[in-house]
PDB file of N, CA and C in Angstrom:
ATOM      1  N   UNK A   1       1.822-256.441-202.071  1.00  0.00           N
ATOM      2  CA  UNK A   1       2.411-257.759-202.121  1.00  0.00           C
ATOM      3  C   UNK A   1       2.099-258.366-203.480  1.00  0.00           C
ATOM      4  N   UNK A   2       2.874-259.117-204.274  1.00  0.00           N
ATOM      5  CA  UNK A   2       3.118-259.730-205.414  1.00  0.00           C
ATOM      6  C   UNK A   2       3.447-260.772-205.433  1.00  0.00           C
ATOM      7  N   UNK A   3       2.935-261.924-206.025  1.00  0.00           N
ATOM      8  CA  UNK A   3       3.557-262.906-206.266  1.00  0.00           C
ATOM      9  C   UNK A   3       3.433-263.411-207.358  1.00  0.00           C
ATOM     10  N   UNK A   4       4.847-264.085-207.367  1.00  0.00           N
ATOM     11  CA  UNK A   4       5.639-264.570-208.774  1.00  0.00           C
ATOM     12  C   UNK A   4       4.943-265.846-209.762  1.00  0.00           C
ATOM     13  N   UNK A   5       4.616-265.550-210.651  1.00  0.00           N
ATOM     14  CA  UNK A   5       3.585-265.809-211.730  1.00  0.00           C
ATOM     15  C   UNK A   5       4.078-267.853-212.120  1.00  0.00           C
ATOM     16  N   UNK A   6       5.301-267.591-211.800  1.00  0.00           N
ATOM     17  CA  UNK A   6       6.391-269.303-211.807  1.00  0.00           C
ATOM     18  C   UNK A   6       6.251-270.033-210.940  1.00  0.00           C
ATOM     19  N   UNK A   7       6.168-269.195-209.450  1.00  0.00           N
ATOM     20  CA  UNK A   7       6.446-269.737-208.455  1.00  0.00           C
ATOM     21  C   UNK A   7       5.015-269.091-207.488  1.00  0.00           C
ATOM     22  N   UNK A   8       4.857-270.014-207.046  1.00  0.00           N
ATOM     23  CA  UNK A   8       3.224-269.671-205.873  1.00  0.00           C
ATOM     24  C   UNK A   8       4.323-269.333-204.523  1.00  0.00           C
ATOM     25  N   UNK A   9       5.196-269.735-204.341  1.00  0.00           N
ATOM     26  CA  UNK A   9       6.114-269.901-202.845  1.00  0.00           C
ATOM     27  C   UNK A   9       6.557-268.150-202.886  1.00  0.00           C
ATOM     28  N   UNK A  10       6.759-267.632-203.736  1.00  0.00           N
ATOM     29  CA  UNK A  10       7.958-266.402-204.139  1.00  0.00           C
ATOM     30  C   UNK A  10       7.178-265.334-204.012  1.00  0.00           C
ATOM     31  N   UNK A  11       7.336-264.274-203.245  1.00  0.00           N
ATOM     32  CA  UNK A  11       6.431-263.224-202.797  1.00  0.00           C
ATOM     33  C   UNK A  11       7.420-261.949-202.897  1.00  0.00           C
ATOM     34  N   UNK A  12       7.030-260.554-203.465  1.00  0.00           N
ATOM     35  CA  UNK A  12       7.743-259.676-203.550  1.00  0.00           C
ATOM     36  C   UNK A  12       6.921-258.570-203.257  1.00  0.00           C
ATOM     37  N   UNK A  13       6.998-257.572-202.043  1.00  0.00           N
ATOM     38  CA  UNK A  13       6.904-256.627-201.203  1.00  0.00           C
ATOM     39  C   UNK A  13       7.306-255.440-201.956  1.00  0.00           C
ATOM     40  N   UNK A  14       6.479-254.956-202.245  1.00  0.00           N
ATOM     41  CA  UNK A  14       6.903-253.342-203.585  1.00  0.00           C
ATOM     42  C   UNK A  14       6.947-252.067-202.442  1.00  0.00           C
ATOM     43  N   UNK A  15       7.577-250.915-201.742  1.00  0.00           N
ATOM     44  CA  UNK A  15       7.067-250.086-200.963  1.00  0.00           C
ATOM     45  C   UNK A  15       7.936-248.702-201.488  1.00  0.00           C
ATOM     46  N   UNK A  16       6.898-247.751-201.533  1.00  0.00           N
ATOM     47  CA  UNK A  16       7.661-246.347-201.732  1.00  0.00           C
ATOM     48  C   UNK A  16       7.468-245.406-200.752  1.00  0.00           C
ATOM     49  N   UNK A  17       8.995-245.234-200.307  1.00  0.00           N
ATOM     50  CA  UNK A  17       9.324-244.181-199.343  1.00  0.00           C
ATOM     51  C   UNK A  17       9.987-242.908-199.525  1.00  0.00           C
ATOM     52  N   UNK A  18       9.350-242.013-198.960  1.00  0.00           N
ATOM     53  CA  UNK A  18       9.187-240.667-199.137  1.00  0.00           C
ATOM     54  C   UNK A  18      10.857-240.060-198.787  1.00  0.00           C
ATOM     55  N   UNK A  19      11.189-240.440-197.619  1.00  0.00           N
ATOM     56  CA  UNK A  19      12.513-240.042-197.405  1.00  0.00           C
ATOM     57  C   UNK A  19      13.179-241.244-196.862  1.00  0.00           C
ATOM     58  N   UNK A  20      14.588-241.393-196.729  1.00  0.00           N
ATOM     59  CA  UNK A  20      15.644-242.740-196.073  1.00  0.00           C
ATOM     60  C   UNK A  20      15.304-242.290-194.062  1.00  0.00           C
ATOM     61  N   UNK A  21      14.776-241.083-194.033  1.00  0.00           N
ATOM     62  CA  UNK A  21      14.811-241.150-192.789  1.00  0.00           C
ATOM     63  C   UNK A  21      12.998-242.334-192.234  1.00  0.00           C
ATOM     64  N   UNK A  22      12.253-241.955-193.105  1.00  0.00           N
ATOM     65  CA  UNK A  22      11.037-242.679-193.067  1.00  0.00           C
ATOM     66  C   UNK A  22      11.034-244.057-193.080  1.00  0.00           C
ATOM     67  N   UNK A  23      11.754-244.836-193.424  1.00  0.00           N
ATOM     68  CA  UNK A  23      12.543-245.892-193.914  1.00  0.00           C
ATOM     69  C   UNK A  23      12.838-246.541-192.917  1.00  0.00           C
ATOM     70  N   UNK A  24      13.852-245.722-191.801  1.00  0.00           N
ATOM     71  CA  UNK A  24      14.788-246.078-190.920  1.00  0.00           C
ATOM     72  C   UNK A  24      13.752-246.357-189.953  1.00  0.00           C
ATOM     73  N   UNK A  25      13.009-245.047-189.569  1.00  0.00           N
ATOM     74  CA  UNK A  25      11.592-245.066-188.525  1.00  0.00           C
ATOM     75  C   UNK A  25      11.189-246.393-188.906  1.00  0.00           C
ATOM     76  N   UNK A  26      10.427-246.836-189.762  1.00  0.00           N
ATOM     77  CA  UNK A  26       9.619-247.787-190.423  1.00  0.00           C
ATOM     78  C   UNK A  26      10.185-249.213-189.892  1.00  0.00           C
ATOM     79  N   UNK A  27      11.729-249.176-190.098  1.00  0.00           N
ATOM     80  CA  UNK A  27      12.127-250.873-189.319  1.00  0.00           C
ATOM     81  C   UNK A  27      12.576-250.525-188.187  1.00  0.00           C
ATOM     82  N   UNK A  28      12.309-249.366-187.584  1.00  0.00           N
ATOM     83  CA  UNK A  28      12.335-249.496-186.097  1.00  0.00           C
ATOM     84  C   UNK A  28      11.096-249.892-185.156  1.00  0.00           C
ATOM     85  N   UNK A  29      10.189-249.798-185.938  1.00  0.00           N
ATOM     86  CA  UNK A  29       8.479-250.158-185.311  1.00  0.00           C
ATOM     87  C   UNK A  29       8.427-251.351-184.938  1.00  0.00           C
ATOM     88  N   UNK A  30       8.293-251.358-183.200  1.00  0.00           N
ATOM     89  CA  UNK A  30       7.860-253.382-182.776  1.00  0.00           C
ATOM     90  C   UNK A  30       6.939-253.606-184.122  1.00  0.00           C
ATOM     91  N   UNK A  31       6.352-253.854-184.777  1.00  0.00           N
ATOM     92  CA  UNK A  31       5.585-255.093-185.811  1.00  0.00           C
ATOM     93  C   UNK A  31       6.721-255.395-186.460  1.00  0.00           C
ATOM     94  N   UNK A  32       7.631-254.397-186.852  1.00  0.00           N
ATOM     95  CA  UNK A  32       8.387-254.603-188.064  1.00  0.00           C
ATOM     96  C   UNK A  32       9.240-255.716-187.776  1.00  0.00           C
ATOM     97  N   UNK A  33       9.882-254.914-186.671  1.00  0.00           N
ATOM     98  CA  UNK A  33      10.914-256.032-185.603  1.00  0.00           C
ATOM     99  C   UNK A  33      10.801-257.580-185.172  1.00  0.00           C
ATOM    100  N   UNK A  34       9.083-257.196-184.760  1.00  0.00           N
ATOM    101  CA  UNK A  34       8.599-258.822-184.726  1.00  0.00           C
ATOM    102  C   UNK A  34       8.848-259.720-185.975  1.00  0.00           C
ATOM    103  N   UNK A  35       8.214-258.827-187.050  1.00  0.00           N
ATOM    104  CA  UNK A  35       7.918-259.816-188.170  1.00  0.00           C
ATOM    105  C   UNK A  35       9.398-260.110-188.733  1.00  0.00           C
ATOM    106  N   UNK A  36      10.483-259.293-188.756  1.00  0.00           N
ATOM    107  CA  UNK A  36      11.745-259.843-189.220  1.00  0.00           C
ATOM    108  C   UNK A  36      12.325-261.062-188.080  1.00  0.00           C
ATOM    109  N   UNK A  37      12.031-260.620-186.777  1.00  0.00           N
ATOM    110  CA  UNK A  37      12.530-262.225-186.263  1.00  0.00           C
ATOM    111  C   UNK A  37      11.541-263.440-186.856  1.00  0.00           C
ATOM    112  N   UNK A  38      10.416-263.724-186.656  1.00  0.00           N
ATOM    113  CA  UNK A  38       9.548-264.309-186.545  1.00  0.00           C
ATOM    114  C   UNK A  38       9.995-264.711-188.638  1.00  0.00           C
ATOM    115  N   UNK A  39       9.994-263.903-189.310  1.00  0.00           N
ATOM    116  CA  UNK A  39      10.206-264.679-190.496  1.00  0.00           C
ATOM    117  C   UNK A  39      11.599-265.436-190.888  1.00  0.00           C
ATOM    118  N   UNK A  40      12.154-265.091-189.986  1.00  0.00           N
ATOM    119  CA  UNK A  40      13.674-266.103-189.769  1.00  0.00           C
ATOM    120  C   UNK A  40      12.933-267.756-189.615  1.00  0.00           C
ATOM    121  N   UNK A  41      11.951-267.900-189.191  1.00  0.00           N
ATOM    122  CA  UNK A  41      11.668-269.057-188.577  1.00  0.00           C
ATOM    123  C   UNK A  41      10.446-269.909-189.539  1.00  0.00           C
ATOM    124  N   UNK A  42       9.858-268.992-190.687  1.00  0.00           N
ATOM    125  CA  UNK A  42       8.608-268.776-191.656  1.00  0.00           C
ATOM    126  C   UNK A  42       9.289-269.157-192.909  1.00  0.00           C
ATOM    127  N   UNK A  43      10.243-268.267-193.034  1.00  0.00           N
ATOM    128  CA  UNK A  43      10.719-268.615-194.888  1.00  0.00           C
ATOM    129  C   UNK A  43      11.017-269.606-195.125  1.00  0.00           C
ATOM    130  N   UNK A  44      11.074-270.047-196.223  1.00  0.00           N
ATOM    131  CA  UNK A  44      11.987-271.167-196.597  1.00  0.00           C
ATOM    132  C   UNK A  44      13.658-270.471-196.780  1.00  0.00           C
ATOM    133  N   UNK A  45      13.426-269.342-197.127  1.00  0.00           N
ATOM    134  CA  UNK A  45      14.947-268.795-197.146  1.00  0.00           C
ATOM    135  C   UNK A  45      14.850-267.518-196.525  1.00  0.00           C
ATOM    136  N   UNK A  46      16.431-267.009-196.399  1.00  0.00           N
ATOM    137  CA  UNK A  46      16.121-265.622-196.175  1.00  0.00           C
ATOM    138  C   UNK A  46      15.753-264.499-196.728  1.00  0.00           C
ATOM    139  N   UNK A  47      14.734-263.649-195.934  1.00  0.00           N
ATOM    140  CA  UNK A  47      14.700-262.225-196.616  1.00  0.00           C
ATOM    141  C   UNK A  47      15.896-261.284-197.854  1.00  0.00           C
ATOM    142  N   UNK A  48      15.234-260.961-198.806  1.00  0.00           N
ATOM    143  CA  UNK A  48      16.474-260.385-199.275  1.00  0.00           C
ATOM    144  C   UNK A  48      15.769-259.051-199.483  1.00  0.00           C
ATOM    145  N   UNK A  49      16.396-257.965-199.170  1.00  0.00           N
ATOM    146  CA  UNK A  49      15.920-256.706-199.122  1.00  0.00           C
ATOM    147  C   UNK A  49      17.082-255.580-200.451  1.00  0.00           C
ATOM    148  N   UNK A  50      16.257-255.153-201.419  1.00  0.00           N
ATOM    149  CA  UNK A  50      16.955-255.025-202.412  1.00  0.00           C
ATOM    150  C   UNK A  50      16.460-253.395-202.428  1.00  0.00           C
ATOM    151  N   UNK A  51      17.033-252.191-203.081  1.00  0.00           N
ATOM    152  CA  UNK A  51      16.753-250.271-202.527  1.00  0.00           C
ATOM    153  C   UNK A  51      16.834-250.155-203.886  1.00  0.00           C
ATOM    154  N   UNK A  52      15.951-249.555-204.466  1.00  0.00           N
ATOM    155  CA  UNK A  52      15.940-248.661-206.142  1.00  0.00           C
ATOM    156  C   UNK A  52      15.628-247.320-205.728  1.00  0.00           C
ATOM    157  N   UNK A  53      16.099-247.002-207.215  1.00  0.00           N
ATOM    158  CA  UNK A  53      16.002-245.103-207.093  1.00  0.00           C
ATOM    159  C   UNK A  53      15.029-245.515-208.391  1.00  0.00           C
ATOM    160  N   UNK A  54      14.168-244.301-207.813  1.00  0.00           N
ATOM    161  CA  UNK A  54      12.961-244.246-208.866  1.00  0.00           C
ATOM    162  C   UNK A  54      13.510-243.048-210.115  1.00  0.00           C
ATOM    163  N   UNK A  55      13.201-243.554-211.082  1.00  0.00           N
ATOM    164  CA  UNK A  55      13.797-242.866-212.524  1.00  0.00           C
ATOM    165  C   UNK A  55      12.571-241.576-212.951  1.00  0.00           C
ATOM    166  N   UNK A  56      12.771-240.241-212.790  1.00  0.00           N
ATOM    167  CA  UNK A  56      12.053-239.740-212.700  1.00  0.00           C
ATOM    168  C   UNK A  56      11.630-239.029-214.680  1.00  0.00           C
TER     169      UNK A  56
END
């Protein structure tokens, strides 16, 4: 977890996954599930979930 050096509010979640199938598993897990409803109700805005390819 990171947060933005401008902003104390602005938090950015860095994660590297091994395969897209690991990924899929990963937001299928009740915590995960919980915590995406439950931060509907937490943020000030919504989640934005952004996918890079790592440059090898």
């Amino acid at each position: 977890m990171h947060r933005a050096p401008n902003d104390a509010a602005l938090f950015l979640f860095h994660e590297n996954w091994v395969s897209e199938e690991n990924l899929k598993r990963h937001f299928e897990t009740p915590h995960i599930n919980c915590w995406i409803q439950e931060a509907k109700a937490l943020l000030g805005e919504p989640m934005e979930l952004t996918r890079w390819h790592k440059v090898d």
